[in-house]
Protein backbone atom coordinates (compact mmCIF):
# COMPACT_ATOMS: atom_id res chain seq x y z
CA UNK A 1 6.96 346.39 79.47
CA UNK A 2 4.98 344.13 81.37
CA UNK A 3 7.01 341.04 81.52
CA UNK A 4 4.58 338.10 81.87
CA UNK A 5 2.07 339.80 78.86
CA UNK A 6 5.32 339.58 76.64
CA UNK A 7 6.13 335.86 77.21
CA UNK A 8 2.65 335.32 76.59
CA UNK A 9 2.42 336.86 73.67
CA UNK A 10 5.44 335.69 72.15
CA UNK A 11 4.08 332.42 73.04
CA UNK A 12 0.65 332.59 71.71
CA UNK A 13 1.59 334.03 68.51
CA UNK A 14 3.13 330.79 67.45
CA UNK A 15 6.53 331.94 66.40
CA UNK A 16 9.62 329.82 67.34
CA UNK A 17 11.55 331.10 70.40
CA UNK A 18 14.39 330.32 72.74
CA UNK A 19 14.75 330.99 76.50
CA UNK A 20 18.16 330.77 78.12
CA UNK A 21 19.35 330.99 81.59
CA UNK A 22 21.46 334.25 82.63
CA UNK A 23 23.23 335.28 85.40
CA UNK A 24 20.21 337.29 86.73
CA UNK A 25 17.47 335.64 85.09
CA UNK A 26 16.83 334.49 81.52
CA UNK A 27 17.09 335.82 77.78
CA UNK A 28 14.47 335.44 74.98
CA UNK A 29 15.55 335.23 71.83
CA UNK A 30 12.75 335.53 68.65
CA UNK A 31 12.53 336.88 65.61
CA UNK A 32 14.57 335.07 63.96
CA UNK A 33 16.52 336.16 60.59
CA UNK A 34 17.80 332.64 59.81
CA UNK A 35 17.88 329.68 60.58
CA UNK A 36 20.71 326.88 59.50
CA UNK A 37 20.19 323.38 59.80
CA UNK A 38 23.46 321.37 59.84
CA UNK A 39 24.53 318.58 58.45
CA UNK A 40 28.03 316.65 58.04
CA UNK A 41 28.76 319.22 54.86
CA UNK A 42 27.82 322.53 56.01
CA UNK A 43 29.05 322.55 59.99
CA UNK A 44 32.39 323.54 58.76
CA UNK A 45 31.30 326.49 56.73
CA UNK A 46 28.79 327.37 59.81
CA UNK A 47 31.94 326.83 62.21
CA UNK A 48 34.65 328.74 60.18
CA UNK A 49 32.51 332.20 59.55
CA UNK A 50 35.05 334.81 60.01
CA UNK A 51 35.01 336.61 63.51
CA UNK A 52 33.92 340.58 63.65
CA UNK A 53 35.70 342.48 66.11
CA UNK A 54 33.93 345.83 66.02
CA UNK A 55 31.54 346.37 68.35
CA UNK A 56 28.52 344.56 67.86
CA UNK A 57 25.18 344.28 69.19
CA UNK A 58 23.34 341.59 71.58
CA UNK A 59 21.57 339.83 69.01
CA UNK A 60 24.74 339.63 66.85
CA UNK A 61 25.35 335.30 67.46
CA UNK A 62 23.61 332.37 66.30
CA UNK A 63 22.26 330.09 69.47
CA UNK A 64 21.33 326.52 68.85
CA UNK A 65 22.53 323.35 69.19
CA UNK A 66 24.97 320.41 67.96
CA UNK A 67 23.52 316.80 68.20
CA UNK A 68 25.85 314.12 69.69
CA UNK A 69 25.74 312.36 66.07
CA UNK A 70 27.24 315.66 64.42
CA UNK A 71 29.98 315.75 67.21
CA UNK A 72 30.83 312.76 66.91
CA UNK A 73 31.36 313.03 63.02
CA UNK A 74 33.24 316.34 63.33
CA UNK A 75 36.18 314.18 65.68
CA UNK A 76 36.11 311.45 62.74
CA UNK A 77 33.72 309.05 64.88
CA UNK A 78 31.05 306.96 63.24
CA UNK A 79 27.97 306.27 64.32
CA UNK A 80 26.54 303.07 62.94
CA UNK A 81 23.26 302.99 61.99
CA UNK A 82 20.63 303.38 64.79
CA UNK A 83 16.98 303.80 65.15
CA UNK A 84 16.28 307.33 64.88
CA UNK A 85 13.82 309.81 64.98
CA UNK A 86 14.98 311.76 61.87
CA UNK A 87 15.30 314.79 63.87
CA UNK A 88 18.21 317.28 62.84
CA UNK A 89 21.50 316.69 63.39
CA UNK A 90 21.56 320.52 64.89
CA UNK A 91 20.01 323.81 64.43
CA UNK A 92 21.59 327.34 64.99
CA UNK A 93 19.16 330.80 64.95
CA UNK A 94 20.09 334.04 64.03
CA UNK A 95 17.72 336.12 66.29
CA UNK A 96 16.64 339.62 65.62
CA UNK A 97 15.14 340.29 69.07
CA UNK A 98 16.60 339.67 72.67
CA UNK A 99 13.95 340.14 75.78
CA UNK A 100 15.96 339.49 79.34
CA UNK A 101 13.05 337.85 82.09
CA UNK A 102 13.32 337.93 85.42
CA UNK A 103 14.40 334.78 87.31
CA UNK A 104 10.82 333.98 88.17
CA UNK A 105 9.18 333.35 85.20
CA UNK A 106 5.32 333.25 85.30
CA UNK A 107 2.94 331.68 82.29
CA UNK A 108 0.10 329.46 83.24
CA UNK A 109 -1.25 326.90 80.64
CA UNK A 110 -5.18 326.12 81.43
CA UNK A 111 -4.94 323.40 78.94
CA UNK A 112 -4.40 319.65 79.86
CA UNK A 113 -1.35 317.74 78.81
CA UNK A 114 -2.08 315.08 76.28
CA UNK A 115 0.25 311.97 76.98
CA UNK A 116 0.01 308.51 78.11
CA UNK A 117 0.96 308.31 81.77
CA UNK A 118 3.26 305.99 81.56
CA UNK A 119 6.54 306.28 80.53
CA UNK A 120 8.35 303.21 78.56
CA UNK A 121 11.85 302.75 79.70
CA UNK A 122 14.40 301.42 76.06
CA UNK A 123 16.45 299.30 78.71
CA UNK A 124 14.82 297.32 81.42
CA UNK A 125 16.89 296.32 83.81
CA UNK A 126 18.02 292.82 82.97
CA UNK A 127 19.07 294.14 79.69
CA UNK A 128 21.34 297.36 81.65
CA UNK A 129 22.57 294.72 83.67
CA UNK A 130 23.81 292.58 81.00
CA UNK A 131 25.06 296.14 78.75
CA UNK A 132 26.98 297.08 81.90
CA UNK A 133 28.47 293.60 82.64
CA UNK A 134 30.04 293.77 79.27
CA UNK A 135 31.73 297.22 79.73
CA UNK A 136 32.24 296.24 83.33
CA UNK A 137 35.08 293.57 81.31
CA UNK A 138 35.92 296.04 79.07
CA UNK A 139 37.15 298.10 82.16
CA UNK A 140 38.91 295.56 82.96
CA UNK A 141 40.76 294.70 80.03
CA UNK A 142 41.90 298.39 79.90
CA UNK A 143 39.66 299.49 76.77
CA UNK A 144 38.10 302.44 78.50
CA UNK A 145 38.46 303.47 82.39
CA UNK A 146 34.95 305.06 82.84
CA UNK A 147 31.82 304.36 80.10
CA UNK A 148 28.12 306.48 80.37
CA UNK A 149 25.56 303.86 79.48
CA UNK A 150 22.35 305.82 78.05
CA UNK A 151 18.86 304.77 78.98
CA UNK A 152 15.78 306.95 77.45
CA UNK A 153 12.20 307.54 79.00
CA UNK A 154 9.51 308.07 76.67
CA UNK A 155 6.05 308.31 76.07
CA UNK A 156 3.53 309.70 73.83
CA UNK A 157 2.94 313.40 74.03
CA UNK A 158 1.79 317.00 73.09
CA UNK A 159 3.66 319.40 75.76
CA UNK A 160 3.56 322.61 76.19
CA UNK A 161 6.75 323.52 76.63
CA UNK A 162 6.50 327.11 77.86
CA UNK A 163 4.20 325.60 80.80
CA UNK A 164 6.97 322.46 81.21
CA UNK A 165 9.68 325.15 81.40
CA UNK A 166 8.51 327.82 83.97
CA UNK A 167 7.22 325.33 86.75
CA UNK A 168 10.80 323.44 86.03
CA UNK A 169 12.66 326.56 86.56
CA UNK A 170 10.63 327.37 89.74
CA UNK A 171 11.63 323.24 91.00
CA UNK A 172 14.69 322.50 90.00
CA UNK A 173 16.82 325.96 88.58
CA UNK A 174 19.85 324.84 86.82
CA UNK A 175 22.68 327.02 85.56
CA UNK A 176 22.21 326.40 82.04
CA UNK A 177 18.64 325.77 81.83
CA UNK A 178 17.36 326.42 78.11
CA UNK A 179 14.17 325.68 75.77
CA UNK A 180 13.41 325.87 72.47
CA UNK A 181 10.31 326.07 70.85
CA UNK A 182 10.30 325.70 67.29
CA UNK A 183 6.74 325.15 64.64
CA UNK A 184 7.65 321.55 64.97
CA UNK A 185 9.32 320.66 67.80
CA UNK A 186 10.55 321.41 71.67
CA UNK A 187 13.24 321.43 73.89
CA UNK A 188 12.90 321.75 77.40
CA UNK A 189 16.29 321.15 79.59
CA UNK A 190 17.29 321.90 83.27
CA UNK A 191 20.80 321.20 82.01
CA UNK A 192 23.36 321.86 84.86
CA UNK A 193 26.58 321.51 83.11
CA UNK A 194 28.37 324.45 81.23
CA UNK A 195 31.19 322.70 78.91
CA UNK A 196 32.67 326.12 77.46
CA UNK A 197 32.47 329.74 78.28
CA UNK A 198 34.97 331.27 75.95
CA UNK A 199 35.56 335.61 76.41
CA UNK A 200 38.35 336.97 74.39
CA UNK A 201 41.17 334.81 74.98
CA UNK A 202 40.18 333.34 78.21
CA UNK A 203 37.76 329.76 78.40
CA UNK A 204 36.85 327.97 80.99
CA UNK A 205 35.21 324.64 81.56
CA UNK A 206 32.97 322.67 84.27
CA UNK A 207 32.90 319.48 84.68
CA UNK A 208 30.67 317.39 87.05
CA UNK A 209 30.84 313.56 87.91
CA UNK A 210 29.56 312.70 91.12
CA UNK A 211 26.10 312.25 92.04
CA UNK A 212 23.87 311.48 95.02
CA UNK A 213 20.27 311.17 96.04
CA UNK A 214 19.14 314.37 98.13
CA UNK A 215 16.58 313.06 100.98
CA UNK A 216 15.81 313.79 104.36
CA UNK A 217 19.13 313.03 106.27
CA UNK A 218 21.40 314.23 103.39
CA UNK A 219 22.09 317.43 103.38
CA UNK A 220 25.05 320.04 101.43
CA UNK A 221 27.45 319.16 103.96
CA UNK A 222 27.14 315.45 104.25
CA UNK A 223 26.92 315.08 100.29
CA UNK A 224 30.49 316.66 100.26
CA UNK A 225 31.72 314.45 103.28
CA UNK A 226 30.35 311.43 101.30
CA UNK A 227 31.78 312.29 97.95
CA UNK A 228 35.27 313.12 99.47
CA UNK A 229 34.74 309.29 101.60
CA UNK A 230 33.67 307.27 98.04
CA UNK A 231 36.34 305.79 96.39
CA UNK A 232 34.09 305.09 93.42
CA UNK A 233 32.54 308.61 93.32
CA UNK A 234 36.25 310.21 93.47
CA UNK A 235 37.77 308.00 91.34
CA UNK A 236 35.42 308.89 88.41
CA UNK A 237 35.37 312.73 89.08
CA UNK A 238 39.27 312.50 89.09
CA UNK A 239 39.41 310.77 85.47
CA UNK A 240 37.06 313.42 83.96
CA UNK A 241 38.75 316.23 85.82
CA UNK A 242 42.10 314.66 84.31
CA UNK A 243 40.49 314.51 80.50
CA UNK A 244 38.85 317.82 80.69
CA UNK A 245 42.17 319.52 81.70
CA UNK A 246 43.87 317.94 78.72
CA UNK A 247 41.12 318.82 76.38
CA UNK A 248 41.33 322.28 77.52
CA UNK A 249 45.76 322.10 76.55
CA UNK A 250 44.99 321.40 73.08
CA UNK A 251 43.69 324.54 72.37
CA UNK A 252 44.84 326.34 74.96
CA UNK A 253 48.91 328.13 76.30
CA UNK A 254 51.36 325.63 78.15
CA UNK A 255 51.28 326.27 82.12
CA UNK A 256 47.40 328.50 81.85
CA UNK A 257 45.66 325.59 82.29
CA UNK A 258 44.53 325.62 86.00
CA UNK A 259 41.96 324.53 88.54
CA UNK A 260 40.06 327.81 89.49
CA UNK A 261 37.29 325.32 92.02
CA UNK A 262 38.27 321.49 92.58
CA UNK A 263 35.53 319.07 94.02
CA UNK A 264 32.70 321.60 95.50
CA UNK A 265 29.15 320.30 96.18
CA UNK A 266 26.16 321.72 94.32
CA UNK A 267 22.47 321.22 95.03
CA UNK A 268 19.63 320.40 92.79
CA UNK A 269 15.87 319.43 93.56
CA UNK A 270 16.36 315.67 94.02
CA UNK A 271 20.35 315.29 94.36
CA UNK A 272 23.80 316.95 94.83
CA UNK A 273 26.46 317.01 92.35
CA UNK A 274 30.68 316.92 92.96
CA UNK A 275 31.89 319.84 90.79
CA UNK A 276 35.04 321.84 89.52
CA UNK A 277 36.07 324.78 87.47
CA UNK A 278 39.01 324.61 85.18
CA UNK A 279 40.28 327.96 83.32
CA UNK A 280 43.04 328.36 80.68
CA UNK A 281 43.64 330.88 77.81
CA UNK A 282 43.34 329.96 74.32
CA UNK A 283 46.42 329.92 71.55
CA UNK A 284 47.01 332.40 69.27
CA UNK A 285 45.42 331.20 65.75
CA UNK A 286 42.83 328.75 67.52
CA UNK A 287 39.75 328.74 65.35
CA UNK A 288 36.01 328.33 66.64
CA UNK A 289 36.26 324.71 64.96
CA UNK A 290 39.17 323.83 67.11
CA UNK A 291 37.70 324.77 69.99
CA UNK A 292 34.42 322.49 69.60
CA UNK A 293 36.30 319.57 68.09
CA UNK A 294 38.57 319.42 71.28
CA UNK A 295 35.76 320.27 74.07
CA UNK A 296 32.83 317.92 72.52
CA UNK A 297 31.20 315.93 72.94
CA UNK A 298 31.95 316.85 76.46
CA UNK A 299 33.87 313.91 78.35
CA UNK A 300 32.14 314.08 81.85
CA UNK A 301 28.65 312.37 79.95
CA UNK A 302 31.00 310.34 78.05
CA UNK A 303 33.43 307.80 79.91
CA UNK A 304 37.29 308.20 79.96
CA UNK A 305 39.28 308.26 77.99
CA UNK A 306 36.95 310.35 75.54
CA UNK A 307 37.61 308.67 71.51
CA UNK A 308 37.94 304.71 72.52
CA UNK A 309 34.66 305.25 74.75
CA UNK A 310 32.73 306.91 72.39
CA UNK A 311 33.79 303.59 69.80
CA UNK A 312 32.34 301.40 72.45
CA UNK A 313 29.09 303.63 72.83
CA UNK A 314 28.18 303.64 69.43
CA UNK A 315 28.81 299.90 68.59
CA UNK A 316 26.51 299.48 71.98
CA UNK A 317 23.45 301.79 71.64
CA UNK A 318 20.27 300.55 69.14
CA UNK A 319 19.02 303.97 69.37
CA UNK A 320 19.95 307.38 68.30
CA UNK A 321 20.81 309.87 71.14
CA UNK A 322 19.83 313.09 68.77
CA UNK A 323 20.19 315.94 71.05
CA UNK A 324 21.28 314.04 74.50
CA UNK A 325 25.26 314.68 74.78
CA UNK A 326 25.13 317.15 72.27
CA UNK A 327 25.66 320.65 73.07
CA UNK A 328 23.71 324.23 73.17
CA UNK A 329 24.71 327.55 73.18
CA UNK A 330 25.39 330.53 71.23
CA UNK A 331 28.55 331.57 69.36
CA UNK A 332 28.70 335.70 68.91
CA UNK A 333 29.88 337.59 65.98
CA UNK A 334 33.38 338.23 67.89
CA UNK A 335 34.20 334.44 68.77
CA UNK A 336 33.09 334.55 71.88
CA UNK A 337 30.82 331.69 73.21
CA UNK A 338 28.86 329.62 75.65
CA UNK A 339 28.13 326.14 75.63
CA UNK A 340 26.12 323.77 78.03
CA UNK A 341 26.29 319.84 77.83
CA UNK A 342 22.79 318.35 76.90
CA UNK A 343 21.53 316.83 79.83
CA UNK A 344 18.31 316.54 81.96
CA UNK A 345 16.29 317.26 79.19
CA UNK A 346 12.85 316.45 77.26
CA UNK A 347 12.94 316.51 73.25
CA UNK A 348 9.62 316.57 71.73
CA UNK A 349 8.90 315.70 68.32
CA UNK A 350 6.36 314.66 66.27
CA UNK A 351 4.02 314.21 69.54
CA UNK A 352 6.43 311.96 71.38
CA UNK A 353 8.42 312.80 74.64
CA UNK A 354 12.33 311.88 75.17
CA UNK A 355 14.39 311.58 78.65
CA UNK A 356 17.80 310.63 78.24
CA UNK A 357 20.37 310.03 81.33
CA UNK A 358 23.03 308.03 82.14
CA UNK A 359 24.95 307.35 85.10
CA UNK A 360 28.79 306.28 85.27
CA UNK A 361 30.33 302.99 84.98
CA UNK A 362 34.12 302.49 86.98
CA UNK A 363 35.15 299.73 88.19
CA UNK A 364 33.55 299.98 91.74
CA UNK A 365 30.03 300.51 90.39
CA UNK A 366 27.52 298.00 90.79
CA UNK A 367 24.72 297.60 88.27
CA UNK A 368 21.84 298.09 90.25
CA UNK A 369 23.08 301.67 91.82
CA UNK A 370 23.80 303.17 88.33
CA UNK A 371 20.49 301.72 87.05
CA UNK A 372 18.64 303.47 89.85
CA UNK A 373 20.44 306.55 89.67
CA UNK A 374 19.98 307.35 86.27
CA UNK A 375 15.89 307.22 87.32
CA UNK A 376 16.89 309.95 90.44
CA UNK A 377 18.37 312.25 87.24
CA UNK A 378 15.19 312.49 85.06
CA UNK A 379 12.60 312.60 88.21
CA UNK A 380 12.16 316.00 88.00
CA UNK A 381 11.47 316.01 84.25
CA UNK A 382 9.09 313.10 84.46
CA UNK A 383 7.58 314.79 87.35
CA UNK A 384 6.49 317.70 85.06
CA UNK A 385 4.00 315.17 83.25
CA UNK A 386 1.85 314.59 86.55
């Protein structure tokens, strides 16, 4: 099968698809059978299906993704009324195909993007400086220890996101890099952040909370030397670390609950990230629902600790996150499943473009640095627009 004529193809025809990253390349998933739309009534129907435990083939899971709305109504969290988009709360797929690709995807688009070239930011500066002031008291009073503030990038746009999604993977390859492409709207996300990989009994988690500008005189080596030296930097990676291990021992066996890698540097195509791994295995009886409802919305793009953060977000935020926060993956037939955390991405929908980030508030931050940083996390997907 030539490769590139298939992705093509599968393209041009018009017919929703999904791409996501593997451990030697990527998987395309079409065809699909169904498709569910949740909602606050039906995601615990769609979460409780029973498990099948005979062998089962690669197309037997539905892949898609929770919203941060839906997570946060599945954990008993309201969200007050926000501007929105109207876009679904989440979508799952029950695909009949599955194509693997080769790391080095290859499509070229000879059409020109349609968008205005400049991006409008939802907070200017003055007005993050003022949000984080108020959770900088907050901190201080003890009402949360760490708090994400959320600023969105957008403009007005037809993508495509095929194009958006190759020459992203050939920049800036992240480990759970996904798109969707749907009749009426896209996904394209460099997402670097897995929040569950669940086989049999055995789940594991990784968390990242530290970031730093790559340039010129910063290289894999200092990045680590100046995480390990920033109070700031280890302070918030050691809150997150702390609330993802004790999301992981709801769900999981006293005493399996264990750091496999603790504080290890990754690279990306403008910055480096401070990383860990934490493994347990799951209780006897634990149901898909369980799992979800005690892993998401993933702390480390939250704030610490997790429920009285999330209060303070959503009394906060004017606008809607829809996916940002949320959660993609697929959940197979036999329980088993993979989840990513809902960062670094663009939603498009109904011809308009979406960047959300958000950087880390502690005690030690300063306004200006998180401000600034959360521009360094959606470079590279703002870059794709040039």
């Amino acid at each position: 099968m030539n490769i590139k004529k298939k992705l093509t193809e599968i393209h041009n025809s018009g017919n929703p698809y999904i791409i996501y990253k593997s451990n030697r390349g990527f998987d395309l998933y079409t065809n699909f059978s169904k498709k569910i739309i949740l909602n606050k009534s039906n995601i615990y129907r769609f979460l409780n299906k029973k498990k099948i435990s005979k062998k089962s083939k690669s197309t037997d899971l539905f892949i898609g993704f929770f919203g941060y709305e839906l997570l946060n109504n599945l954990i008993g969290i309201k969200v007050p009324k926000q501007k929105s988009l109207n876009f679904p709360k989440g979508i799952f797929y029950k695909p009949e195909t599955k194509i693997r690709l080769p790391v080095n995807l290859k499509y070229k688009d000879d059409n020109k993007i349609n968008f205005k070239k400049k991006f409008e930011l939802n907070i200017n500066r003055n007005s993050y400086t003022k949000i984080f002031n108020r959770f900088k008291k907050k901190i201080k009073s003890g009402e949360t220890y760490q708090i994400k503030i959320c600023t969105k990038y957008k403009t007005k746009s037809t993508i495509n996101p095929l194009d958006f999604f190759c020459r992203l993977s050939k920049s800036n390859l992240a480990p759970e890099a996904f798109m969707i492409r749907d009749y009426n709207y896209s996904i394209v996300s460099c997402s670097p952040e897995n929040l569950i990989t669940k086989k049999g009994s055995l789940i594991s988690t990784k968390p990242i909370a530290g970031t730093v500008k790559k340039n010129k005189k910063m290289n894999k080596h200092k990045a680590l030397t100046y995480f390990r030296k920033n109070i700031k930097e280890t302070k918030e990676h050691n809150m997150i670390l702390d609330m993802e291990r004790n999301d992981l021992s709801r769900i999981c066996k006293v005493g399996t609950v264990k750091l496999s890698k603790i504080k290890v540097v990754e690279e990306y195509k403008d910055l480096f990230h401070y990383v860990s791994l934490i493994k347990g295995k799951i209780k006897k009886n634990i149901k898909n629902i369980d799992i979800i409802k005690a892993m998401m919305p993933g702390g480390s793009v939250i704030g610490c600790p997790k429920i009285s953060t999330l209060n303070l977000l959503n009394k906060q935020e004017k606008e809607n996150r829809n996916i940002y926060t949320g959660s993609f993956g697929y959940i197979k037939f036999n329980g088993d499943m993979r989840f990513n955390i809902i960062i670094r991405s663009i939603l498009n929908f109904r011809n308009f473009s979406e960047i959300s980030v958000a950087s880390g508030v502690v005690v030690d931050s300063t306004a200006k640095h998180e401000f600034n940083e959360n521009y360094i996390k959606a470079k590279a997907l703002i870059d794709l627009f040039k």
